[in-house]
PDB file of N, CA and C in Angstrom:
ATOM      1  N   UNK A   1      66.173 186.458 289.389  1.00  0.00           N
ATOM      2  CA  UNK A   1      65.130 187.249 289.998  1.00  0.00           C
ATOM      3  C   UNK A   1      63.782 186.537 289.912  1.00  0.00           C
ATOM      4  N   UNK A   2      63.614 186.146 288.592  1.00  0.00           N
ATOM      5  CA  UNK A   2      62.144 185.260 288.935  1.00  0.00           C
ATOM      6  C   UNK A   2      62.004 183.838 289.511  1.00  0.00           C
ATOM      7  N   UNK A   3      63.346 183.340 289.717  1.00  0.00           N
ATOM      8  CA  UNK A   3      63.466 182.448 290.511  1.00  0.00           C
ATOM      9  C   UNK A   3      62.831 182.364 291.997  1.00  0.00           C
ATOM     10  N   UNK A   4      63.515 183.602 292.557  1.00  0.00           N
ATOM     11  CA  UNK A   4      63.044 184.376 293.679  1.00  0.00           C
ATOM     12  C   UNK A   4      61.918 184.632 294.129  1.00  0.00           C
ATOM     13  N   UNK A   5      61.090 185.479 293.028  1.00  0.00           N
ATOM     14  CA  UNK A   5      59.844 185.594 293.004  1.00  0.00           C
ATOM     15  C   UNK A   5      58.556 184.323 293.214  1.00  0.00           C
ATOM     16  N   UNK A   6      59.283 183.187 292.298  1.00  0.00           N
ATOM     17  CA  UNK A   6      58.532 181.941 292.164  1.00  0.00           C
ATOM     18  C   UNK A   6      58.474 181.359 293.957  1.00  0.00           C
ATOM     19  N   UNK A   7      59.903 181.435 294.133  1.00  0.00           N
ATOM     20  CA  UNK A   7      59.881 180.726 295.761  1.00  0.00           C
ATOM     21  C   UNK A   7      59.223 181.563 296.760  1.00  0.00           C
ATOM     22  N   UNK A   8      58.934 183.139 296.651  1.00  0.00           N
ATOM     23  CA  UNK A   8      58.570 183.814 297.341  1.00  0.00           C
ATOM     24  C   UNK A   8      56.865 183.086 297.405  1.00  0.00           C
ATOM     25  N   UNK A   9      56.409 182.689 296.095  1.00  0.00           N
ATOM     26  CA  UNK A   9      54.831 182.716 296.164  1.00  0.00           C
ATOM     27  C   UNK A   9      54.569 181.721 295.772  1.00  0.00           C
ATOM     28  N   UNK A  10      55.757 180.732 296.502  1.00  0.00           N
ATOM     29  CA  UNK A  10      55.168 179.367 296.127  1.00  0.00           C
ATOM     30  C   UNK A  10      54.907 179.058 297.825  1.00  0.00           C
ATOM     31  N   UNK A  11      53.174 177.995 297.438  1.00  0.00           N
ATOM     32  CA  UNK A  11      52.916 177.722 298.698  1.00  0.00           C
ATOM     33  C   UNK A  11      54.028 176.684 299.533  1.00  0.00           C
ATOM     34  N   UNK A  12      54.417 175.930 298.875  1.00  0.00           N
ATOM     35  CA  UNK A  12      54.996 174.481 299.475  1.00  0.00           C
ATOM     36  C   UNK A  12      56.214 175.501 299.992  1.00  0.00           C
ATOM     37  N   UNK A  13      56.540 176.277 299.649  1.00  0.00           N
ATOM     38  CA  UNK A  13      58.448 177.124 300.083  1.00  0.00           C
ATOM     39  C   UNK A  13      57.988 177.435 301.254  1.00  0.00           C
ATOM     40  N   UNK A  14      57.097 178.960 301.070  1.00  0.00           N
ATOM     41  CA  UNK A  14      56.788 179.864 301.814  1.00  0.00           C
ATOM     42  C   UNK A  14      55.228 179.442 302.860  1.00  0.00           C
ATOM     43  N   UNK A  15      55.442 179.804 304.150  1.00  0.00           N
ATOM     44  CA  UNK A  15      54.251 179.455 304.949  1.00  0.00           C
ATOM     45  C   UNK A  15      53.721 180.769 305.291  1.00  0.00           C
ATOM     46  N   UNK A  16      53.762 181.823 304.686  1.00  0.00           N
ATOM     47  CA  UNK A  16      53.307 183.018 304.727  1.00  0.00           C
ATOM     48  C   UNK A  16      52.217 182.232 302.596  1.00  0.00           C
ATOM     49  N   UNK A  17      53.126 182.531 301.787  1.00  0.00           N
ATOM     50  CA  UNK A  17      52.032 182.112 300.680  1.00  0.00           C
ATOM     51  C   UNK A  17      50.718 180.964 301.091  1.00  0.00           C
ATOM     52  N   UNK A  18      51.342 180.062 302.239  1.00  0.00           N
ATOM     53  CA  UNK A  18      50.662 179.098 302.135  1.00  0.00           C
ATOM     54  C   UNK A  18      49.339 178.999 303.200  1.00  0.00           C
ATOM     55  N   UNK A  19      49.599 180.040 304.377  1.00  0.00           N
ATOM     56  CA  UNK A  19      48.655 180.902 304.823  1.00  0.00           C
ATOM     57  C   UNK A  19      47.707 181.729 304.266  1.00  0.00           C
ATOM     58  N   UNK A  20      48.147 182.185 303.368  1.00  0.00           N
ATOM     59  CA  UNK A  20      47.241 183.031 302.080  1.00  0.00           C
ATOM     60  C   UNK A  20      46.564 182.582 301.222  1.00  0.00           C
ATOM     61  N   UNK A  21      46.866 181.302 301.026  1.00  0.00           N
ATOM     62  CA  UNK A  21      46.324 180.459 300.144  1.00  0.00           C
ATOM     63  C   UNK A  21      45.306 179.908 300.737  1.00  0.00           C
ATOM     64  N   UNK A  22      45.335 179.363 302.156  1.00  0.00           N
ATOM     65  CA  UNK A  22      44.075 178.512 302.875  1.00  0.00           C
ATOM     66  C   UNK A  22      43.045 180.164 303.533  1.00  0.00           C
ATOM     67  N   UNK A  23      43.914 181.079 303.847  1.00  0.00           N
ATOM     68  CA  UNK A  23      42.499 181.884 303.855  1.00  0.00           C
ATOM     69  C   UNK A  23      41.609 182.103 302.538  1.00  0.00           C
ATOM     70  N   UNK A  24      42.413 182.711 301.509  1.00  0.00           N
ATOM     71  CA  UNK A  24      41.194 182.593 299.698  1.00  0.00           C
ATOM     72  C   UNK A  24      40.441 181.457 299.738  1.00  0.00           C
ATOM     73  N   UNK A  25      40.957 180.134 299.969  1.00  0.00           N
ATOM     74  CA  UNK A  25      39.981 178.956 299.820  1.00  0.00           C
ATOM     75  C   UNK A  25      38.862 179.111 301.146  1.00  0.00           C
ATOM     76  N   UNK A  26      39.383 179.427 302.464  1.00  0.00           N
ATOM     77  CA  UNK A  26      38.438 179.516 303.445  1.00  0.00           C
ATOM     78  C   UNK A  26      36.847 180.616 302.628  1.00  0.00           C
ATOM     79  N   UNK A  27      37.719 181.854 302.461  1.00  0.00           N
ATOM     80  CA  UNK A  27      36.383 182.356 301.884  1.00  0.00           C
ATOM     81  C   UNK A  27      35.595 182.063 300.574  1.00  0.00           C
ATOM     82  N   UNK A  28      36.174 181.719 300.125  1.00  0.00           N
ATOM     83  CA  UNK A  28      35.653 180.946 298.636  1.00  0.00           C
ATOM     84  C   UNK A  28      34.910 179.516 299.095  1.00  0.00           C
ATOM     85  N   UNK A  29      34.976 179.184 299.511  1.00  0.00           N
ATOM     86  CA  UNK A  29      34.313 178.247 300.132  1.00  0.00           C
ATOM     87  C   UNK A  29      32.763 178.694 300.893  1.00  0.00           C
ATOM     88  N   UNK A  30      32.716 179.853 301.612  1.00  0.00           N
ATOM     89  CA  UNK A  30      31.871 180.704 302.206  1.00  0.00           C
ATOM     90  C   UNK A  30      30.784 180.703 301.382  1.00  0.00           C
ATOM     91  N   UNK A  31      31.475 181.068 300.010  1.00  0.00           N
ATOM     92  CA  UNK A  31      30.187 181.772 299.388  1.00  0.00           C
ATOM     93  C   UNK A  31      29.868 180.413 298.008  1.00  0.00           C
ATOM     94  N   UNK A  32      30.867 178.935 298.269  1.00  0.00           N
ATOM     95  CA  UNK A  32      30.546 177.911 297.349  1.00  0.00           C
ATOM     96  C   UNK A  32      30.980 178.597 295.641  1.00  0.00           C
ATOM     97  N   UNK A  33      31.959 179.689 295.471  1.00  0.00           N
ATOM     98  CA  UNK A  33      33.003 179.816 294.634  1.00  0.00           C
ATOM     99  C   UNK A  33      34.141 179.259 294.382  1.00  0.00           C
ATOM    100  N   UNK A  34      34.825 179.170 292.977  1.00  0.00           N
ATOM    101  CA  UNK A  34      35.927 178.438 292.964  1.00  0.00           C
ATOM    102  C   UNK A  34      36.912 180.053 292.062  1.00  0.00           C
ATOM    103  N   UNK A  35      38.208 179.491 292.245  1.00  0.00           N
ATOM    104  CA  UNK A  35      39.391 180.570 292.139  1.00  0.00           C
ATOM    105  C   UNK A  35      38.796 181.503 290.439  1.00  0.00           C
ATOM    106  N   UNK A  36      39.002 180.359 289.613  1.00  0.00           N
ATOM    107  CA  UNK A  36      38.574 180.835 288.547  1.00  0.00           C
ATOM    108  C   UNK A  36      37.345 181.662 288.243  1.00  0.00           C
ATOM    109  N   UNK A  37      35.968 181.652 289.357  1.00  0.00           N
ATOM    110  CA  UNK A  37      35.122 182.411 289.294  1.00  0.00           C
ATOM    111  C   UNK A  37      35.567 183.913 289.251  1.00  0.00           C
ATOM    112  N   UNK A  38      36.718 184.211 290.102  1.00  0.00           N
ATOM    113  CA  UNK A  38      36.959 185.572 289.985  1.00  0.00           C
ATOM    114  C   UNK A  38      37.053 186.331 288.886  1.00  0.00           C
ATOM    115  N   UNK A  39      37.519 185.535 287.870  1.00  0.00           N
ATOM    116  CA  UNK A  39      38.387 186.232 286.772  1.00  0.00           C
ATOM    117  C   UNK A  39      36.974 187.509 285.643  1.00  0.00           C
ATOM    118  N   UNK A  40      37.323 188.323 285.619  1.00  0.00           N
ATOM    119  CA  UNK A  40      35.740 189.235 285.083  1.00  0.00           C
ATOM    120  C   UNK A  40      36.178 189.133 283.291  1.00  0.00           C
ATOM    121  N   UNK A  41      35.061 188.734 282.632  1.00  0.00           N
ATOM    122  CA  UNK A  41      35.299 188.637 281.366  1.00  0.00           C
ATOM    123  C   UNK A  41      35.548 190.261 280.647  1.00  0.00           C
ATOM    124  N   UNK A  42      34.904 190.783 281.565  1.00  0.00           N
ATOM    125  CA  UNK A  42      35.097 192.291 280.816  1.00  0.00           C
ATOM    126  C   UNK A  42      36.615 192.980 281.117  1.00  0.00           C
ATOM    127  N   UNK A  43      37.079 192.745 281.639  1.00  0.00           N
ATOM    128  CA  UNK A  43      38.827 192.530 281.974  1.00  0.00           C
ATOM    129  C   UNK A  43      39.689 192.463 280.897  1.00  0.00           C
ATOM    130  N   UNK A  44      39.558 191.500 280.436  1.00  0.00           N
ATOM    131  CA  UNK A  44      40.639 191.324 279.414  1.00  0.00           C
ATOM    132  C   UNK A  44      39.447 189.983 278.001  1.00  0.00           C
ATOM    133  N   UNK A  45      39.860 190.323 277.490  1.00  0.00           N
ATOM    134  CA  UNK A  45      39.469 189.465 276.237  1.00  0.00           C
ATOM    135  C   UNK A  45      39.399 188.716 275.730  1.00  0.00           C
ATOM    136  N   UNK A  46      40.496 188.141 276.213  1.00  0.00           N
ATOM    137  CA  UNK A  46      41.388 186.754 276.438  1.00  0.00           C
ATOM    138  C   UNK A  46      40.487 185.795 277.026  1.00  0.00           C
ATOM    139  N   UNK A  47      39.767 186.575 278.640  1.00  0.00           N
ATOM    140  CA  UNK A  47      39.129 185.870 279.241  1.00  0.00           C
ATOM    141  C   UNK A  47      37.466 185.267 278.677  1.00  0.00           C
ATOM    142  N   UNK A  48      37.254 186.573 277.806  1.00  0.00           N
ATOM    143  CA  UNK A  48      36.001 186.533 277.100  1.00  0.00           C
ATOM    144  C   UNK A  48      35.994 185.157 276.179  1.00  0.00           C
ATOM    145  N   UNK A  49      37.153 185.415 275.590  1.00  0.00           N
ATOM    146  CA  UNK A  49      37.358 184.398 274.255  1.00  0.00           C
ATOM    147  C   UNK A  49      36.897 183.007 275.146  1.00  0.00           C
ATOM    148  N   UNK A  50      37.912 183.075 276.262  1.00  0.00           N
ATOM    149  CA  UNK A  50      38.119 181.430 276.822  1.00  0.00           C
ATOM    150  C   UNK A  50      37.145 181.149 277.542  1.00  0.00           C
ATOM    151  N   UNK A  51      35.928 182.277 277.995  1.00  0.00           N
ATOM    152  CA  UNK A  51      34.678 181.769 278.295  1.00  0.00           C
ATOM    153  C   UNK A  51      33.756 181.036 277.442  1.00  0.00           C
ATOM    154  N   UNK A  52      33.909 181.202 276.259  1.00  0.00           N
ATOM    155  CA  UNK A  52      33.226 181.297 275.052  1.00  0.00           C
ATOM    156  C   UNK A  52      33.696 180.360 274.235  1.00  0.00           C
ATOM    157  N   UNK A  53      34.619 179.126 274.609  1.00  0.00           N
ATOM    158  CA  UNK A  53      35.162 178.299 274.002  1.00  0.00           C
ATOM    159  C   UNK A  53      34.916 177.145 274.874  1.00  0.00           C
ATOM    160  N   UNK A  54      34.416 177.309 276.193  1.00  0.00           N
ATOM    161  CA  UNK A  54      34.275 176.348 277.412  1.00  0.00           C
ATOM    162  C   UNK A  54      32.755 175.627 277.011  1.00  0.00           C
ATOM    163  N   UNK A  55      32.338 174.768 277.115  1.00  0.00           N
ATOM    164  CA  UNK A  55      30.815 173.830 277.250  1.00  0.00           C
ATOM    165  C   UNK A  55      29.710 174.908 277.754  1.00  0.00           C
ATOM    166  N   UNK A  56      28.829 174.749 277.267  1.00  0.00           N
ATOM    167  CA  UNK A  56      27.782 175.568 277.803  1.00  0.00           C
ATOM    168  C   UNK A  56      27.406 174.900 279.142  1.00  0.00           C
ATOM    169  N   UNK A  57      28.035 174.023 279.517  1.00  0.00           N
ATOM    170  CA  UNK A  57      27.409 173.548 280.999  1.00  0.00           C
ATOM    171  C   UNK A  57      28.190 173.949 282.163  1.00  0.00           C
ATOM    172  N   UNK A  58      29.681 174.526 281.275  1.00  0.00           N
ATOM    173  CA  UNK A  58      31.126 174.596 282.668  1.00  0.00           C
ATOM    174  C   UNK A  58      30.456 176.594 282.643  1.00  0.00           C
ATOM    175  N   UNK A  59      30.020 177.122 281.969  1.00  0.00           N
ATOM    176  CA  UNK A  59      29.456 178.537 281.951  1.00  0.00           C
ATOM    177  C   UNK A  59      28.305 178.850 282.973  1.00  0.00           C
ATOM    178  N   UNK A  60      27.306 177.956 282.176  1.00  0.00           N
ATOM    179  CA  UNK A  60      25.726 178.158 283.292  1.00  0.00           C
ATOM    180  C   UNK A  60      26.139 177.500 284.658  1.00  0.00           C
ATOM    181  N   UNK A  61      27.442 176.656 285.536  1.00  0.00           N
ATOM    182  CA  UNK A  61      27.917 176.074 286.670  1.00  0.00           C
ATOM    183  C   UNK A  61      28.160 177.330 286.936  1.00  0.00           C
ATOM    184  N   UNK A  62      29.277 178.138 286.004  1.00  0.00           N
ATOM    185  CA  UNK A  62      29.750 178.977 286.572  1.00  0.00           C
ATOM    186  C   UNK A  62      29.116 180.621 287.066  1.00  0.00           C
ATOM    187  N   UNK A  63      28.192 180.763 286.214  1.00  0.00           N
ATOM    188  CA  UNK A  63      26.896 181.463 286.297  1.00  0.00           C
ATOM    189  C   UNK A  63      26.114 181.476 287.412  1.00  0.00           C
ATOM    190  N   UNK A  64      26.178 180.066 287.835  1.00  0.00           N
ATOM    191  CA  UNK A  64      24.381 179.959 289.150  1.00  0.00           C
ATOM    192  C   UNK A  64      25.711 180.089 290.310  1.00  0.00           C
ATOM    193  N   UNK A  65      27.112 179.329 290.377  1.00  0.00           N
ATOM    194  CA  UNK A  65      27.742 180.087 291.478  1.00  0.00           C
ATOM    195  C   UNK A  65      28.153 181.373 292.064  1.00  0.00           C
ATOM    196  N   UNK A  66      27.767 182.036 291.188  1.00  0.00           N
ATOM    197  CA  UNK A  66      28.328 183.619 291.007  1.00  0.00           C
ATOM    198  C   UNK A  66      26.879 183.946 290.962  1.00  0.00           C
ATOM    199  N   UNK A  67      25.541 183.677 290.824  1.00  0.00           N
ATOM    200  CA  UNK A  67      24.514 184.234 291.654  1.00  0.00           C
ATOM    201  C   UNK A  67      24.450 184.055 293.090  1.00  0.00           C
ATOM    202  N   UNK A  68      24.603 182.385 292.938  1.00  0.00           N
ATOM    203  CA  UNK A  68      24.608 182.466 294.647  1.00  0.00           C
ATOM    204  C   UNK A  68      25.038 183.201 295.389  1.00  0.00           C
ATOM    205  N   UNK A  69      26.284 183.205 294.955  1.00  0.00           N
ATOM    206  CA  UNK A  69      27.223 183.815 296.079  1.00  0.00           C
ATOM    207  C   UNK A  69      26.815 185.191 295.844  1.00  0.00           C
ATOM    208  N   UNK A  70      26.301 186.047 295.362  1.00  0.00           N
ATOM    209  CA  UNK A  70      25.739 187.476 295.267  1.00  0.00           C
ATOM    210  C   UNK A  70      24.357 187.789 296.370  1.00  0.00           C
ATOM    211  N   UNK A  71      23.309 186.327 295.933  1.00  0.00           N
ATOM    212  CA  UNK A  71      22.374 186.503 296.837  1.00  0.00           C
ATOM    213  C   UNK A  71      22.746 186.002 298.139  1.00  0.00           C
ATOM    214  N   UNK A  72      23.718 184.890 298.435  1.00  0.00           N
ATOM    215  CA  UNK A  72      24.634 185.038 300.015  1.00  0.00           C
ATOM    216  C   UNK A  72      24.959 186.112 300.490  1.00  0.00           C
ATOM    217  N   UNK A  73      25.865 186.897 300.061  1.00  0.00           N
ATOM    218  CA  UNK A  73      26.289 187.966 300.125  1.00  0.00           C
ATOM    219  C   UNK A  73      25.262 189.462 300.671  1.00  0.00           C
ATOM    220  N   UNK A  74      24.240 189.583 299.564  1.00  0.00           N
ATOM    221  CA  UNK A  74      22.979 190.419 300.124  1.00  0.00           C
ATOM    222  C   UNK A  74      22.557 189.671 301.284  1.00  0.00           C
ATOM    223  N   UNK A  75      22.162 188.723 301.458  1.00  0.00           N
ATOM    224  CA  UNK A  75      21.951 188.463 302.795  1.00  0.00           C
ATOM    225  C   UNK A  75      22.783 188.223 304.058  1.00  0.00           C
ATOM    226  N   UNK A  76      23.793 188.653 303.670  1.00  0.00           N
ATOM    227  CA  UNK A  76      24.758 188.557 305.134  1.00  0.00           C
ATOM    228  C   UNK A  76      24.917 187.050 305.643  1.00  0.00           C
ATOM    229  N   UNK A  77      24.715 186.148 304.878  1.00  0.00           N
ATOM    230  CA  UNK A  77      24.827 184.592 304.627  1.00  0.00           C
ATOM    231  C   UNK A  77      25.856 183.771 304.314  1.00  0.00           C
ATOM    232  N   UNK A  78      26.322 182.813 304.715  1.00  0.00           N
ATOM    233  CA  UNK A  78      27.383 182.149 304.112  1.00  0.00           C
ATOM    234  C   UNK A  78      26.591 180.464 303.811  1.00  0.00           C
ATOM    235  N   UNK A  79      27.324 179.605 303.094  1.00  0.00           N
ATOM    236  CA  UNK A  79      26.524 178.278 302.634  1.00  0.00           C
ATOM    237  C   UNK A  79      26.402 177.724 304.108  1.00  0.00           C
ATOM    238  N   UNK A  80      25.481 176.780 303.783  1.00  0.00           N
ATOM    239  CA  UNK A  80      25.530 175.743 305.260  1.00  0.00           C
ATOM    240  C   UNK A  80      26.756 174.622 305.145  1.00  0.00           C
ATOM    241  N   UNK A  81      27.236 174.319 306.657  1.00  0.00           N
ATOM    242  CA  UNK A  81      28.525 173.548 306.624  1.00  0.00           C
ATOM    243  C   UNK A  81      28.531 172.491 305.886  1.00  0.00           C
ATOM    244  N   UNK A  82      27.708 171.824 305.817  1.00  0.00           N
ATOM    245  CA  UNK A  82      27.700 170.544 305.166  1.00  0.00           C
ATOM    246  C   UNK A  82      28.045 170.968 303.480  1.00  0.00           C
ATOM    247  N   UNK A  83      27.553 171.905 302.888  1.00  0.00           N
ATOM    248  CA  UNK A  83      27.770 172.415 301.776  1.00  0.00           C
ATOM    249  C   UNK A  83      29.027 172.817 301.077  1.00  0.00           C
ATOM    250  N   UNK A  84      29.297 173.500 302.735  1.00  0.00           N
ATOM    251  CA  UNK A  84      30.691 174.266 302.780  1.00  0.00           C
ATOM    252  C   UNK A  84      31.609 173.560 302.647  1.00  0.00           C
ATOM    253  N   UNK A  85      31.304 172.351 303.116  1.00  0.00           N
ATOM    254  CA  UNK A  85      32.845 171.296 302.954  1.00  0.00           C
ATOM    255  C   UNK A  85      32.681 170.785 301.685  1.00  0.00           C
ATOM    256  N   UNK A  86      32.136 170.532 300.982  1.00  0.00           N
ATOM    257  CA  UNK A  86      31.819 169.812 299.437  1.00  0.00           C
ATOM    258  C   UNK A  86      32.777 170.859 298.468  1.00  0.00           C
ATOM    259  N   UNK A  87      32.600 171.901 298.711  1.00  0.00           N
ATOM    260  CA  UNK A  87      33.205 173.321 297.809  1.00  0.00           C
ATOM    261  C   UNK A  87      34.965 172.861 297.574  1.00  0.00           C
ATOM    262  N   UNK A  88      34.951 173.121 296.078  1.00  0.00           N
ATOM    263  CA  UNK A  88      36.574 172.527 295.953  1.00  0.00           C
ATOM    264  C   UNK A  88      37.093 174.086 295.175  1.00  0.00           C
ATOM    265  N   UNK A  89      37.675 174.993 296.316  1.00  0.00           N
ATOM    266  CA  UNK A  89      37.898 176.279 295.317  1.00  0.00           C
ATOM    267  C   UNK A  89      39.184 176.420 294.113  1.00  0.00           C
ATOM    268  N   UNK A  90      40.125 175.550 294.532  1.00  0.00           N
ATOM    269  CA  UNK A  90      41.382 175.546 293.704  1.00  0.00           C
ATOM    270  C   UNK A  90      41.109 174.557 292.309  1.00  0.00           C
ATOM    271  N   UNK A  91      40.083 174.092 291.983  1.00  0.00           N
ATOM    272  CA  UNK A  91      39.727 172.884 291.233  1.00  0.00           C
ATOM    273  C   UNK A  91      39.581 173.985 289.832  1.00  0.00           C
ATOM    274  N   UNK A  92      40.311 173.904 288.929  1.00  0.00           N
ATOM    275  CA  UNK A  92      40.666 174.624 287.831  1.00  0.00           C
ATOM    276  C   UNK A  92      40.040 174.344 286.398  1.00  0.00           C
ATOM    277  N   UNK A  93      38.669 175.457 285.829  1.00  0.00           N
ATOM    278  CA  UNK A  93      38.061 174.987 284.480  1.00  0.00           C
ATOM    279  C   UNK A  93      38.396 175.909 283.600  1.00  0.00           C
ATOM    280  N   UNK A  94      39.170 177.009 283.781  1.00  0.00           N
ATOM    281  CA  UNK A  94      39.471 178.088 282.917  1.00  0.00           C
ATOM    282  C   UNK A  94      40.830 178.191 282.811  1.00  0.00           C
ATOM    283  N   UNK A  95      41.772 178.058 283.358  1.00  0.00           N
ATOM    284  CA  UNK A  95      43.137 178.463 283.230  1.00  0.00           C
ATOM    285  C   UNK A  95      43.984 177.457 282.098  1.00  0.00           C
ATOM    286  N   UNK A  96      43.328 176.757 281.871  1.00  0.00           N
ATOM    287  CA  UNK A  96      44.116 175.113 280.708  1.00  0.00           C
ATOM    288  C   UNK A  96      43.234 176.064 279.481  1.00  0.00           C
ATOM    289  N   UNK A  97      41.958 176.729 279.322  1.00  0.00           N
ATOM    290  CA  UNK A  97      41.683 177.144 277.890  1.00  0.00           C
ATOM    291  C   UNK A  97      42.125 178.732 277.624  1.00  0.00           C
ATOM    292  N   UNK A  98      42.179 179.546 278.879  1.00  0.00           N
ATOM    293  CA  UNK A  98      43.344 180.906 278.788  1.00  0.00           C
ATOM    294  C   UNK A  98      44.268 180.350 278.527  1.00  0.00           C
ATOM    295  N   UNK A  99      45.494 179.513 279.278  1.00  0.00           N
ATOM    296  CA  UNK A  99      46.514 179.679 278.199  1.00  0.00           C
ATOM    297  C   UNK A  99      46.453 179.001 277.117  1.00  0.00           C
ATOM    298  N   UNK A 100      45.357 178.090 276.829  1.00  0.00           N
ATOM    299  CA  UNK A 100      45.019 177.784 275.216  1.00  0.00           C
ATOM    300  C   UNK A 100      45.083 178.869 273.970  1.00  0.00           C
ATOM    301  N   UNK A 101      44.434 179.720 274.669  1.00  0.00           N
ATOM    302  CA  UNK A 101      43.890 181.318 273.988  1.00  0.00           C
ATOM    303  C   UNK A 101      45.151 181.859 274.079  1.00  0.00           C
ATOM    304  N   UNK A 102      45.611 182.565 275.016  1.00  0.00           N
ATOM    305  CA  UNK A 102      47.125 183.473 274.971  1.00  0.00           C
ATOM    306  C   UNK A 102      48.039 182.817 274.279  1.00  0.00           C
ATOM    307  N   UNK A 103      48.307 181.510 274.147  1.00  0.00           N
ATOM    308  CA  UNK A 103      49.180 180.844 273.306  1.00  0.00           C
ATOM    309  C   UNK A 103      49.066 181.317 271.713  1.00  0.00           C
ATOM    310  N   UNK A 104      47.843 181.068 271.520  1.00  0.00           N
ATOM    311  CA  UNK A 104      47.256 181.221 269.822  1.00  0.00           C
ATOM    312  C   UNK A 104      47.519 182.610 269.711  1.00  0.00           C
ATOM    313  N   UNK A 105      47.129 183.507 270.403  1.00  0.00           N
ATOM    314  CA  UNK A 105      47.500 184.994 270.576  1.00  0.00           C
ATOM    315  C   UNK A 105      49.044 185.302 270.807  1.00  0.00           C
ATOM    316  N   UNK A 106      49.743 184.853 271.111  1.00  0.00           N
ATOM    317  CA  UNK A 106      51.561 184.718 271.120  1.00  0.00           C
ATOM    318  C   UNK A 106      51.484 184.612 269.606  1.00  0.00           C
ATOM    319  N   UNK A 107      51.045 183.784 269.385  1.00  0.00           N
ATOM    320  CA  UNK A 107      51.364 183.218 268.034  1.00  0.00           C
ATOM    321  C   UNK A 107      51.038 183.910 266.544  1.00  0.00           C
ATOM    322  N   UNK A 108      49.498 184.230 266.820  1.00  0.00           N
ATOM    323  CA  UNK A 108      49.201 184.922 265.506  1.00  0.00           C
ATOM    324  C   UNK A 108      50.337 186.950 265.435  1.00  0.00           C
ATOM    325  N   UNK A 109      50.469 186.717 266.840  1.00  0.00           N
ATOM    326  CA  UNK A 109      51.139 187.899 266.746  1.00  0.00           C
ATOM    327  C   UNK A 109      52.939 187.789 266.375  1.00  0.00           C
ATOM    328  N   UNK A 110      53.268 186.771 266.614  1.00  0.00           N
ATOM    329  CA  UNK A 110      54.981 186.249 266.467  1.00  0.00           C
ATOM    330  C   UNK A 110      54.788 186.051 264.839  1.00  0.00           C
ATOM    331  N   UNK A 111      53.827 185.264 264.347  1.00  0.00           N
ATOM    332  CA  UNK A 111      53.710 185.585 262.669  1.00  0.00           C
ATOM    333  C   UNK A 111      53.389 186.514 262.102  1.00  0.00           C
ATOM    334  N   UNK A 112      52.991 187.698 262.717  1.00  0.00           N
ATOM    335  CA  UNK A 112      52.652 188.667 262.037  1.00  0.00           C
ATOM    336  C   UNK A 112      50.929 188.495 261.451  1.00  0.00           C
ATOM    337  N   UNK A 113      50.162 187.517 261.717  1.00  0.00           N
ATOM    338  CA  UNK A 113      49.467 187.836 261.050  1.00  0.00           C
ATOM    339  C   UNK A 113      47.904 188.521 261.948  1.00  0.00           C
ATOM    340  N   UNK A 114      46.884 189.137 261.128  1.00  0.00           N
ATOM    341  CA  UNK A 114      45.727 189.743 262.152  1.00  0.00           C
ATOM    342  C   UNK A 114      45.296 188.969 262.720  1.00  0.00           C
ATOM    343  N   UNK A 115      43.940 189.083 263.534  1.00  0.00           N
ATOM    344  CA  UNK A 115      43.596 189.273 264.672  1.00  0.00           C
ATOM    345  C   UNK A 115      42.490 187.802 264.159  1.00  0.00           C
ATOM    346  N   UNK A 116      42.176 187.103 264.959  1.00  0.00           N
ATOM    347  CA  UNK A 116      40.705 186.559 263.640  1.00  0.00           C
ATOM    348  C   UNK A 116      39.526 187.359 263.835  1.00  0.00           C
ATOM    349  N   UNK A 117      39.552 188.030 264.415  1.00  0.00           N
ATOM    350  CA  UNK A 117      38.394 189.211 264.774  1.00  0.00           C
ATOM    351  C   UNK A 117      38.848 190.352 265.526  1.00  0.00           C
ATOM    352  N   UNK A 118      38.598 191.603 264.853  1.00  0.00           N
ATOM    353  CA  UNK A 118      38.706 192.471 265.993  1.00  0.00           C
ATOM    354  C   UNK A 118      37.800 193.055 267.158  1.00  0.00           C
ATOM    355  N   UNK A 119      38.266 192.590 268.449  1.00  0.00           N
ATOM    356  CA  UNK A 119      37.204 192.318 269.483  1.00  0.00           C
ATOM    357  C   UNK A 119      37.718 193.572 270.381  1.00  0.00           C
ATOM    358  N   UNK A 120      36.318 194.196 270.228  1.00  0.00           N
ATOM    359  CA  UNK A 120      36.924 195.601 271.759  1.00  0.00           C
ATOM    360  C   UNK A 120      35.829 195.439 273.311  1.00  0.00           C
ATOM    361  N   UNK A 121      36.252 196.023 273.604  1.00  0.00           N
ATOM    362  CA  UNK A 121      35.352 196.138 275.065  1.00  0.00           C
ATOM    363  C   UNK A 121      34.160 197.362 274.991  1.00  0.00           C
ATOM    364  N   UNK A 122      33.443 197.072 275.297  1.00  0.00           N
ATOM    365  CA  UNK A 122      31.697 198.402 275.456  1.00  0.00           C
ATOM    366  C   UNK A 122      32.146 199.303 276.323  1.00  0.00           C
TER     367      UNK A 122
END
């Protein structure tokens, strides 16, 4: 069954996934976002942690793109083309230190032991 699943939503199989895939990058591109911008730290914890373990320079990148694209957005704006083509949305700075984090979290929980902090949401 997850075999299935994998080929269903893999781009290279399926040209329906792989249609879906170049529209997200088309609009992510729009607003000069990349995939990983989506992810909301207040979500899950995991994500918090692995924000918070990244360079203070891959954060404040990720910060002024996620204004932009807010003040694009209020203005009914998209980047200029020349801009637009530079934008690499699938280019990945968070997903190698989440599963860094969920790993360690598999783990302290498969040993049994606590938490190194107990972290809740506001």
């Amino acid at each position: 069954m997850a075999t299935l699943v994998k080929a269903i939503l893999n781009p290279q199989k399926n040209w329906f996934a792989a249609l879906h895939k170049k529209t997200i990058a088309n609009r992510l591109r729009k607003y000069g976002l990349r995939y990983d911008d989506l992810y909301d730290p207040m979500e899950s914890l995991d994500i918090k942690e692995a924000l918070a373990r990244l360079p203070r320079e891959i954060v404040d990148a990720r910060n002024q793109r996620i204004l932009r694209a807010m003040d694009l957005s209020m203005k009914h704006e998209y980047l200029p083309k020349d801009l637009e083509a530079q934008q690499t949305p699938f280019r990945s700075y968070l997903t190698d230190m989440l599963a860094l984090v969920e790993r360690e979290k598999a783990e302290r929980e498969a040993l049994g032991a606590l938490p190194l902090q107990q972290r809740t949401l506001p």
